[in-house]
PDB file of N, CA and C in Angstrom:
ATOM      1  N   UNK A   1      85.573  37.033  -2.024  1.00  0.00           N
ATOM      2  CA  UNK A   1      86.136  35.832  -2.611  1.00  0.00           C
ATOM      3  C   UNK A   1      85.074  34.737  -2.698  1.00  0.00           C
ATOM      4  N   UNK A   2      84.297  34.904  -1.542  1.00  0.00           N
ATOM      5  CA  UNK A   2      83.439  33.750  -1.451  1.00  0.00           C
ATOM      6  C   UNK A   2      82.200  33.209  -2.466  1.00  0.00           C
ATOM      7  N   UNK A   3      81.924  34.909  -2.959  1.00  0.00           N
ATOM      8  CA  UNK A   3      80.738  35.349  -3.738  1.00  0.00           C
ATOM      9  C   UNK A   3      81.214  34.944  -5.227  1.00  0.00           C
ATOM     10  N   UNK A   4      82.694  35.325  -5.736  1.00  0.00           N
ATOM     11  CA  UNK A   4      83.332  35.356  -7.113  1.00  0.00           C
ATOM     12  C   UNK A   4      83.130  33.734  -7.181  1.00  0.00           C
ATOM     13  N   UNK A   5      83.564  33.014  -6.268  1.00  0.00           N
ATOM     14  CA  UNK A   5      83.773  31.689  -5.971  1.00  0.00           C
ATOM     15  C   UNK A   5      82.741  30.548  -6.673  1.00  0.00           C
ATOM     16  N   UNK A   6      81.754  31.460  -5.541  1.00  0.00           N
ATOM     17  CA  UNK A   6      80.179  30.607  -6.139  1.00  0.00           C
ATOM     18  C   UNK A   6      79.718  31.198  -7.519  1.00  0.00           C
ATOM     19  N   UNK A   7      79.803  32.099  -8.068  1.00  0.00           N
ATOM     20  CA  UNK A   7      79.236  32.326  -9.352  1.00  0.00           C
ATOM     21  C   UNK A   7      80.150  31.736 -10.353  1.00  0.00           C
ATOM     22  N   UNK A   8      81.206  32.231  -9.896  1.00  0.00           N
ATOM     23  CA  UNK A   8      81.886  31.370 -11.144  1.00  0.00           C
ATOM     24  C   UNK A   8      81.292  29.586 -11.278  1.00  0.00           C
ATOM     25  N   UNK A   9      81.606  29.108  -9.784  1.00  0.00           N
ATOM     26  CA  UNK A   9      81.447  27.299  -9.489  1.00  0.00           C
ATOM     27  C   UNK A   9      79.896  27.340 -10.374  1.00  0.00           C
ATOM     28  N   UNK A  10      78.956  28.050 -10.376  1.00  0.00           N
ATOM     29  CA  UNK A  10      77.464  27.530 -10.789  1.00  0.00           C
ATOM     30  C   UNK A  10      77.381  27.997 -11.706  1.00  0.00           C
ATOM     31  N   UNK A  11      78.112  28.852 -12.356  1.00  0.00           N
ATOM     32  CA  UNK A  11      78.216  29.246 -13.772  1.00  0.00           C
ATOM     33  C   UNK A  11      78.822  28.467 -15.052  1.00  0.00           C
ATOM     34  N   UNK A  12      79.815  27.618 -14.666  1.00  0.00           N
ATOM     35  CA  UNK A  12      80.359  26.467 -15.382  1.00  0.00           C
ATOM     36  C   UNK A  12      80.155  25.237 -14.989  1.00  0.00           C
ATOM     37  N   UNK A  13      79.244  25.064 -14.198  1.00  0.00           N
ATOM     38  CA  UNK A  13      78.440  23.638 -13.353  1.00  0.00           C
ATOM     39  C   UNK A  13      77.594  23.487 -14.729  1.00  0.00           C
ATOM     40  N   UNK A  14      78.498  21.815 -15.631  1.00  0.00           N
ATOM     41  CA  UNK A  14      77.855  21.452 -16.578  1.00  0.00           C
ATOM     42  C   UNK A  14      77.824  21.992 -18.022  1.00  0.00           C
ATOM     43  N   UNK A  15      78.487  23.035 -17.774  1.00  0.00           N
ATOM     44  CA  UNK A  15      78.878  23.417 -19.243  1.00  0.00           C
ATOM     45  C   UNK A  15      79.736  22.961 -20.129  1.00  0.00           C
ATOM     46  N   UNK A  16      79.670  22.906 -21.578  1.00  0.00           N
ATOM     47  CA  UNK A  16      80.842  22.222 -22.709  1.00  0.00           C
ATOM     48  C   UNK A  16      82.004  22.146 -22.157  1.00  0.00           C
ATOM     49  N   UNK A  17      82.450  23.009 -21.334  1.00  0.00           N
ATOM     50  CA  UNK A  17      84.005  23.066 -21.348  1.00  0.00           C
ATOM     51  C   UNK A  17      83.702  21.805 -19.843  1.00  0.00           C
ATOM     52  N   UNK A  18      82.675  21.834 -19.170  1.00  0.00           N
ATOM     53  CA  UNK A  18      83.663  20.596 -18.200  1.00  0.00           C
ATOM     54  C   UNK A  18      83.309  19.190 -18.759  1.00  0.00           C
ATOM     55  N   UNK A  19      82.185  18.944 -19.479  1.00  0.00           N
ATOM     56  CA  UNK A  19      82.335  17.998 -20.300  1.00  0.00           C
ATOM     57  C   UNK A  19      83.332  17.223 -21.021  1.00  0.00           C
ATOM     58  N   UNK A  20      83.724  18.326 -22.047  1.00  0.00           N
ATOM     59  CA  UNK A  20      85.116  18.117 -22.470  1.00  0.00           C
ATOM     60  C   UNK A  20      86.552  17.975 -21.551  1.00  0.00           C
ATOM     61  N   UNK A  21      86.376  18.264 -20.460  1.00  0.00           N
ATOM     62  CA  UNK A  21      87.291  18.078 -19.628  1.00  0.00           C
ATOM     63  C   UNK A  21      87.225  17.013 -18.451  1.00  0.00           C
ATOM     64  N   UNK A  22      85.923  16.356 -18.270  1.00  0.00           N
ATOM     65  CA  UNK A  22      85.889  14.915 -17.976  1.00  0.00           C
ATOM     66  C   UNK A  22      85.975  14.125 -19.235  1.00  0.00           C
ATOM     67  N   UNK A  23      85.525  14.377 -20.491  1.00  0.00           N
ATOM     68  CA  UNK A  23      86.026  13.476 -21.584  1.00  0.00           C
ATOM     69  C   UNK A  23      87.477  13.534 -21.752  1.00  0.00           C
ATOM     70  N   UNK A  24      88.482  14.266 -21.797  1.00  0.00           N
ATOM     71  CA  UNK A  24      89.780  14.649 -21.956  1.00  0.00           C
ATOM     72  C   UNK A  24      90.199  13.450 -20.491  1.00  0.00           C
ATOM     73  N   UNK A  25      90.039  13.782 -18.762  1.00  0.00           N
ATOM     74  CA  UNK A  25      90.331  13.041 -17.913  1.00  0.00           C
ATOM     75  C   UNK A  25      90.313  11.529 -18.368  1.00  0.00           C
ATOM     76  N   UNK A  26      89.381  10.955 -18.802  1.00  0.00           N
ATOM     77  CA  UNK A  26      89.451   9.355 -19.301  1.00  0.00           C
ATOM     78  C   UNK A  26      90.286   9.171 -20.092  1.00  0.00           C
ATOM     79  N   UNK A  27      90.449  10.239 -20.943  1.00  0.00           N
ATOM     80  CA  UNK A  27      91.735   9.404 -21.958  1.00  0.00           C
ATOM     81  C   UNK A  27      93.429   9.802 -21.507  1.00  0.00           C
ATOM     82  N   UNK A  28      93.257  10.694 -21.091  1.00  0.00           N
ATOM     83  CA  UNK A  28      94.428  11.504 -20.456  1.00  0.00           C
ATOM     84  C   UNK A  28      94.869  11.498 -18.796  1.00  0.00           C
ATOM     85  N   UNK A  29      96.108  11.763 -18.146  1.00  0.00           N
ATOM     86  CA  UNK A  29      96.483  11.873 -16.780  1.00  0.00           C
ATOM     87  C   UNK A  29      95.472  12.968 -16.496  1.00  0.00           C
ATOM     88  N   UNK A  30      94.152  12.244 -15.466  1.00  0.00           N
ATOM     89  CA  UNK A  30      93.960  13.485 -14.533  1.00  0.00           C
ATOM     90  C   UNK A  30      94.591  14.289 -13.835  1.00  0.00           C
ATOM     91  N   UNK A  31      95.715  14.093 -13.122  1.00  0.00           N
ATOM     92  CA  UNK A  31      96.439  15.201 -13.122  1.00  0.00           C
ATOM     93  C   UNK A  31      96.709  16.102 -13.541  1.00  0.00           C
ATOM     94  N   UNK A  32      97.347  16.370 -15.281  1.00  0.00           N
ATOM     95  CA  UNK A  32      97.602  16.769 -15.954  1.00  0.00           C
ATOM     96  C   UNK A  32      96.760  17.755 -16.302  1.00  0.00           C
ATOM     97  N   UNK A  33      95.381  16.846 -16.344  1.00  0.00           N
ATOM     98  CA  UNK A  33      94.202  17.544 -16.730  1.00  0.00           C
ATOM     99  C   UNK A  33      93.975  18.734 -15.708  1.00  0.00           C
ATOM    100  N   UNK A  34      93.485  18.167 -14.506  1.00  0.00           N
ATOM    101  CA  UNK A  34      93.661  19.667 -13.100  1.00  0.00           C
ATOM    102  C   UNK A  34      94.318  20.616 -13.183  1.00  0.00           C
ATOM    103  N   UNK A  35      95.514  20.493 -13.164  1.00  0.00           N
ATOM    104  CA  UNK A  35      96.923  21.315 -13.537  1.00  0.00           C
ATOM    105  C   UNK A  35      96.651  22.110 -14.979  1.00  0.00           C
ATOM    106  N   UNK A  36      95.980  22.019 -15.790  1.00  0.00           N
ATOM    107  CA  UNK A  36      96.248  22.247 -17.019  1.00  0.00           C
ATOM    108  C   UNK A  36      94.802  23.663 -16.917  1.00  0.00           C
ATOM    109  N   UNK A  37      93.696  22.665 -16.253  1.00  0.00           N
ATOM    110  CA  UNK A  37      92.288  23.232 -16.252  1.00  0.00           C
ATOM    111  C   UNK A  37      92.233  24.462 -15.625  1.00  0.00           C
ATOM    112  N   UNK A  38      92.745  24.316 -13.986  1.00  0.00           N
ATOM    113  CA  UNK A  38      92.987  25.159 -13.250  1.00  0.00           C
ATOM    114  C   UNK A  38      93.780  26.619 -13.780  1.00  0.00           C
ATOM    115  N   UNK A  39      94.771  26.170 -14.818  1.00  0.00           N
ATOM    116  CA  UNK A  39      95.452  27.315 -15.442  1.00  0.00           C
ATOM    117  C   UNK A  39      94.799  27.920 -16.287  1.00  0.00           C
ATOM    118  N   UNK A  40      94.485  27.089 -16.957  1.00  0.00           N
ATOM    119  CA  UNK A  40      93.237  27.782 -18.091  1.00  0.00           C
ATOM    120  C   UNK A  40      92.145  28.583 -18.007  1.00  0.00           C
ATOM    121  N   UNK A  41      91.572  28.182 -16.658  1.00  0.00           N
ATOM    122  CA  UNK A  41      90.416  28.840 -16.422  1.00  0.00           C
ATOM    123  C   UNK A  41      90.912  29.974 -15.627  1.00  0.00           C
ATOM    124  N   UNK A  42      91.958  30.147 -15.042  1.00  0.00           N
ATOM    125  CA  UNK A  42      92.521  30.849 -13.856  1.00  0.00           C
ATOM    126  C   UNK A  42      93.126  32.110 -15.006  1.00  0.00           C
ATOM    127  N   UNK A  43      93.625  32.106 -16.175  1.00  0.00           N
ATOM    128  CA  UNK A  43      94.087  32.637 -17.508  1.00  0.00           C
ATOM    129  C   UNK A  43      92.867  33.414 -17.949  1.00  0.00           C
ATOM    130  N   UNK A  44      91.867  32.398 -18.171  1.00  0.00           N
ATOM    131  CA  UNK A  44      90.917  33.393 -18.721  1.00  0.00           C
ATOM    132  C   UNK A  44      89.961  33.887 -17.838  1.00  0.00           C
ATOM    133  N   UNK A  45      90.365  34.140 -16.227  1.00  0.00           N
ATOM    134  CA  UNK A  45      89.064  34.614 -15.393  1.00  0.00           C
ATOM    135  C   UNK A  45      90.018  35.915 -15.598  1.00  0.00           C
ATOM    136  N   UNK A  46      90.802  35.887 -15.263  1.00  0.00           N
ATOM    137  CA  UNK A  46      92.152  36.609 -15.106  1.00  0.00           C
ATOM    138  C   UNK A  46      92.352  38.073 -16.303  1.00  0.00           C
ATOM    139  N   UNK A  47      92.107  37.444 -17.697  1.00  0.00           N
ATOM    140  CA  UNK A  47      91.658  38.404 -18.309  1.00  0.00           C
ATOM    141  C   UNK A  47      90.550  39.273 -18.816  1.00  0.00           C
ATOM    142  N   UNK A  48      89.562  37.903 -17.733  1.00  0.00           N
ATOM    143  CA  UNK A  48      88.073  38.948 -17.907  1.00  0.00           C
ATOM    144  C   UNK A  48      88.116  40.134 -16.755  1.00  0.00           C
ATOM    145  N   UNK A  49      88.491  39.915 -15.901  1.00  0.00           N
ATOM    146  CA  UNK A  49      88.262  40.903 -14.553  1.00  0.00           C
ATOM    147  C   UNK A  49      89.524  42.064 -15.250  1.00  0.00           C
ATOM    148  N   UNK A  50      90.895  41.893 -15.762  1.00  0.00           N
ATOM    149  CA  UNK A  50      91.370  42.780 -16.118  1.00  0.00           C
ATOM    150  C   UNK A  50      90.660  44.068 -17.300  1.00  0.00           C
ATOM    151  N   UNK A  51      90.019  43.472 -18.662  1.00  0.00           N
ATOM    152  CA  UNK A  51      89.773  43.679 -19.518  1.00  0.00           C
ATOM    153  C   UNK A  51      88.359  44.199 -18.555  1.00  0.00           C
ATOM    154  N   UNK A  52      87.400  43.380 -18.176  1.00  0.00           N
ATOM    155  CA  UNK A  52      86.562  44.260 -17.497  1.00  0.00           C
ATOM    156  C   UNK A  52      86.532  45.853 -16.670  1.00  0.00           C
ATOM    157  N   UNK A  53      87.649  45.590 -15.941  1.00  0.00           N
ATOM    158  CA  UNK A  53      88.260  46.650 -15.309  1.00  0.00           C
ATOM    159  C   UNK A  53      88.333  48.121 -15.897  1.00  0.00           C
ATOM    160  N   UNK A  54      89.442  47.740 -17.359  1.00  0.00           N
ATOM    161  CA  UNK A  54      89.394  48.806 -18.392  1.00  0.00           C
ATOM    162  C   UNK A  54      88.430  49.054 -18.997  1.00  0.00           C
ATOM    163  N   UNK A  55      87.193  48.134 -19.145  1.00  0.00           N
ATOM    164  CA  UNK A  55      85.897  48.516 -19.669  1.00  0.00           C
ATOM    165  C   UNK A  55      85.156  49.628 -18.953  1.00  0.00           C
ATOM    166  N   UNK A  56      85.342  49.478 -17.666  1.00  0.00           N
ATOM    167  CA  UNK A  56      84.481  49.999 -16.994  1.00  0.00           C
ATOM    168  C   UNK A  56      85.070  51.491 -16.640  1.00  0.00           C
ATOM    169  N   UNK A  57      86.055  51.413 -16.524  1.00  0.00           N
ATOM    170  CA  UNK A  57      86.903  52.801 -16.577  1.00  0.00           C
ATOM    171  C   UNK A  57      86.764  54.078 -17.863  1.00  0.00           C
ATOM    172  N   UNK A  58      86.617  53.342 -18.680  1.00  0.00           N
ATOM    173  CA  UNK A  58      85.711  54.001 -20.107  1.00  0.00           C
ATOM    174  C   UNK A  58      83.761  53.888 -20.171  1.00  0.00           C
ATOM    175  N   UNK A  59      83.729  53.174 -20.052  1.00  0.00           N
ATOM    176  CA  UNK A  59      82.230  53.010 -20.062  1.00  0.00           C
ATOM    177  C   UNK A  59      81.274  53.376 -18.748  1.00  0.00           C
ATOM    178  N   UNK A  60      80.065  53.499 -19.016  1.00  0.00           N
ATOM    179  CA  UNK A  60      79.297  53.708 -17.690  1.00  0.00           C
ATOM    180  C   UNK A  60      78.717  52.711 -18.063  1.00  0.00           C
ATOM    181  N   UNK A  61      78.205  51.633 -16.712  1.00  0.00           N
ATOM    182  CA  UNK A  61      77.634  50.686 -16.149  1.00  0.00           C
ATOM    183  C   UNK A  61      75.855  50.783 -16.426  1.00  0.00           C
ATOM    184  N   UNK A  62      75.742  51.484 -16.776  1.00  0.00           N
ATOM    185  CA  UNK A  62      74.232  52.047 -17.465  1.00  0.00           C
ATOM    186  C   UNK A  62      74.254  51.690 -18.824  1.00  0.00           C
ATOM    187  N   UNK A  63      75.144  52.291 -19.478  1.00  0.00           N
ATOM    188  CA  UNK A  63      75.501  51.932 -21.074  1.00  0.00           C
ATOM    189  C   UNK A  63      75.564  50.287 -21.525  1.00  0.00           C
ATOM    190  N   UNK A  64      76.593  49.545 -20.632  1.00  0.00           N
ATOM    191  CA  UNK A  64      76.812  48.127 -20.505  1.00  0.00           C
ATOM    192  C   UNK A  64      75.945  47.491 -20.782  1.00  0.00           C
ATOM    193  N   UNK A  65      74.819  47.889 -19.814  1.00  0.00           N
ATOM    194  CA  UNK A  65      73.431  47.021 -19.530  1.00  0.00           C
ATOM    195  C   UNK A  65      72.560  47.232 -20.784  1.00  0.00           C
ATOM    196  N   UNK A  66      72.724  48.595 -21.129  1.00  0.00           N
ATOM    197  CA  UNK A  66      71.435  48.356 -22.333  1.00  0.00           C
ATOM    198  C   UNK A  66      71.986  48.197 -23.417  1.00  0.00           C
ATOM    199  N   UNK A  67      73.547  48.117 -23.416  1.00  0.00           N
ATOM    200  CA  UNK A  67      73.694  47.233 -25.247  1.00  0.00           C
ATOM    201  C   UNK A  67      73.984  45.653 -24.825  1.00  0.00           C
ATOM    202  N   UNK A  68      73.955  45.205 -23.648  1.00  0.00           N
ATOM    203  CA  UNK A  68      73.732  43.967 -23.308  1.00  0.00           C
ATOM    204  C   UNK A  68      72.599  43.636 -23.094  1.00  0.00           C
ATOM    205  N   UNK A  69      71.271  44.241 -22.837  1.00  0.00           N
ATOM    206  CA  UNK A  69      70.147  44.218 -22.979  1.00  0.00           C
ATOM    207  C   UNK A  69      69.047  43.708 -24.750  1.00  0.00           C
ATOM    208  N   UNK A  70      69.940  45.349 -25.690  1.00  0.00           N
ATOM    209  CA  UNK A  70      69.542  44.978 -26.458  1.00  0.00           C
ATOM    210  C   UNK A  70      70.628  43.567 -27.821  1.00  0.00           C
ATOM    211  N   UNK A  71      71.312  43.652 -27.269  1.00  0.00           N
ATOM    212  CA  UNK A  71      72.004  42.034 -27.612  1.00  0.00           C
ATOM    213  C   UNK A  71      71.171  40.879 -27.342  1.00  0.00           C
ATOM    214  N   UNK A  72      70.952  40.943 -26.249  1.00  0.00           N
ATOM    215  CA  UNK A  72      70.421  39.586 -25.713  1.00  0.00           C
ATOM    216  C   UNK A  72      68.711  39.269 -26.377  1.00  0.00           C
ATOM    217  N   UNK A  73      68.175  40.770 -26.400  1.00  0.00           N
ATOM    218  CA  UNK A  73      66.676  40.791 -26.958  1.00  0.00           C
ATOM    219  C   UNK A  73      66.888  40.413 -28.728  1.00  0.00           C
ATOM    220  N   UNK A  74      67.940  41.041 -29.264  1.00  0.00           N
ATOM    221  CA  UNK A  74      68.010  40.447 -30.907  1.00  0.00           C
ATOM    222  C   UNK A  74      68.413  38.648 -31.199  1.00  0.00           C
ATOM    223  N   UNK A  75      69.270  38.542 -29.980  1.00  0.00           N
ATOM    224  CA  UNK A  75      69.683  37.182 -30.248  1.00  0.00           C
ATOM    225  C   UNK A  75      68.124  35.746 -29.618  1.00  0.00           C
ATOM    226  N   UNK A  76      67.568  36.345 -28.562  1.00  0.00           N
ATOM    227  CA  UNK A  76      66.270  36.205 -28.538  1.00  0.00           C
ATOM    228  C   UNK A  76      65.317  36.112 -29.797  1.00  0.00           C
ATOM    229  N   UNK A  77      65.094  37.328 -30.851  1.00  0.00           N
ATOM    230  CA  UNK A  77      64.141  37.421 -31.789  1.00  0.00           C
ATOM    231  C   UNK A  77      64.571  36.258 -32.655  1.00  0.00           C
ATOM    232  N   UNK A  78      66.577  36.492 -32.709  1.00  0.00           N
ATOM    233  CA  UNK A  78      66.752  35.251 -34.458  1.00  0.00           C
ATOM    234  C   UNK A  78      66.354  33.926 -33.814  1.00  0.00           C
ATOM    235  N   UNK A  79      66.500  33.773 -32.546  1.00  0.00           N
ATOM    236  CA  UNK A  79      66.397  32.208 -32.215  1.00  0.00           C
ATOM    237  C   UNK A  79      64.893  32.288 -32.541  1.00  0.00           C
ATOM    238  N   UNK A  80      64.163  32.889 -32.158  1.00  0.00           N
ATOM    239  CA  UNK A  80      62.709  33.018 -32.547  1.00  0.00           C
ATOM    240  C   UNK A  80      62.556  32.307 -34.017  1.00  0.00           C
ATOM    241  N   UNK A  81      62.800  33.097 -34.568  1.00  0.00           N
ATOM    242  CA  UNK A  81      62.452  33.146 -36.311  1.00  0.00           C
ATOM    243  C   UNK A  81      63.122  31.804 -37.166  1.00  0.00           C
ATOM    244  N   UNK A  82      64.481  32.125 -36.505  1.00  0.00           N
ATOM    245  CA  UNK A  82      65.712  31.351 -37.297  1.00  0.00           C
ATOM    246  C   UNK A  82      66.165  29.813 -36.731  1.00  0.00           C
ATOM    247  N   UNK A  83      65.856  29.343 -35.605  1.00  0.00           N
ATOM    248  CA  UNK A  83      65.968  28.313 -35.096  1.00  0.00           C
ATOM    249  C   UNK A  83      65.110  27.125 -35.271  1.00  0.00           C
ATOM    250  N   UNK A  84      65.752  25.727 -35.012  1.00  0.00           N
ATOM    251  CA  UNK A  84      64.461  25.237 -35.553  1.00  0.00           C
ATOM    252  C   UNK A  84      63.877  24.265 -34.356  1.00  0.00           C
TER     253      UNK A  84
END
């Protein structure tokens, strides 16, 4: 728990979505906002670990890595070329 805990916490430390969700708190009940956030994110961790689950039950963990490997190396090259 402790481990899921911290990767998740430093994985969205500063990203768009909490931005938008301290911009949302100022105009809106923080409360609301917590309550709302907490579900949301709790929704979609919820269907990554499920959907992961079934991934992995079909797939080998070898396979994963090298079309996530070579994903990450093409999206690497366009930012190369194509970015400005």
């Amino acid at each position: 728990v402790g481990q899921s805990f911290l990767m998740s916490f430093l994985a969205e430390w500063g990203d768009r979505s909490q931005i938008a969700t301290i911009a949302l708190a100022a105009a809106k009940d923080p409360l609301g906002v917590v309550v709302g956030g907490c579900l949301g994110h709790s929704m979609c961790t919820g269907m990554a670990v499920i959907g992961g689950r079934m991934l992995a039950s079909k797939i080998s963990e070898r396979t994963v890595s090298l079309f996530g490997g070579i994903i990450f190396c093409i999206f690497g090259i366009h930012s190369l070329f194509f970015e400005t």
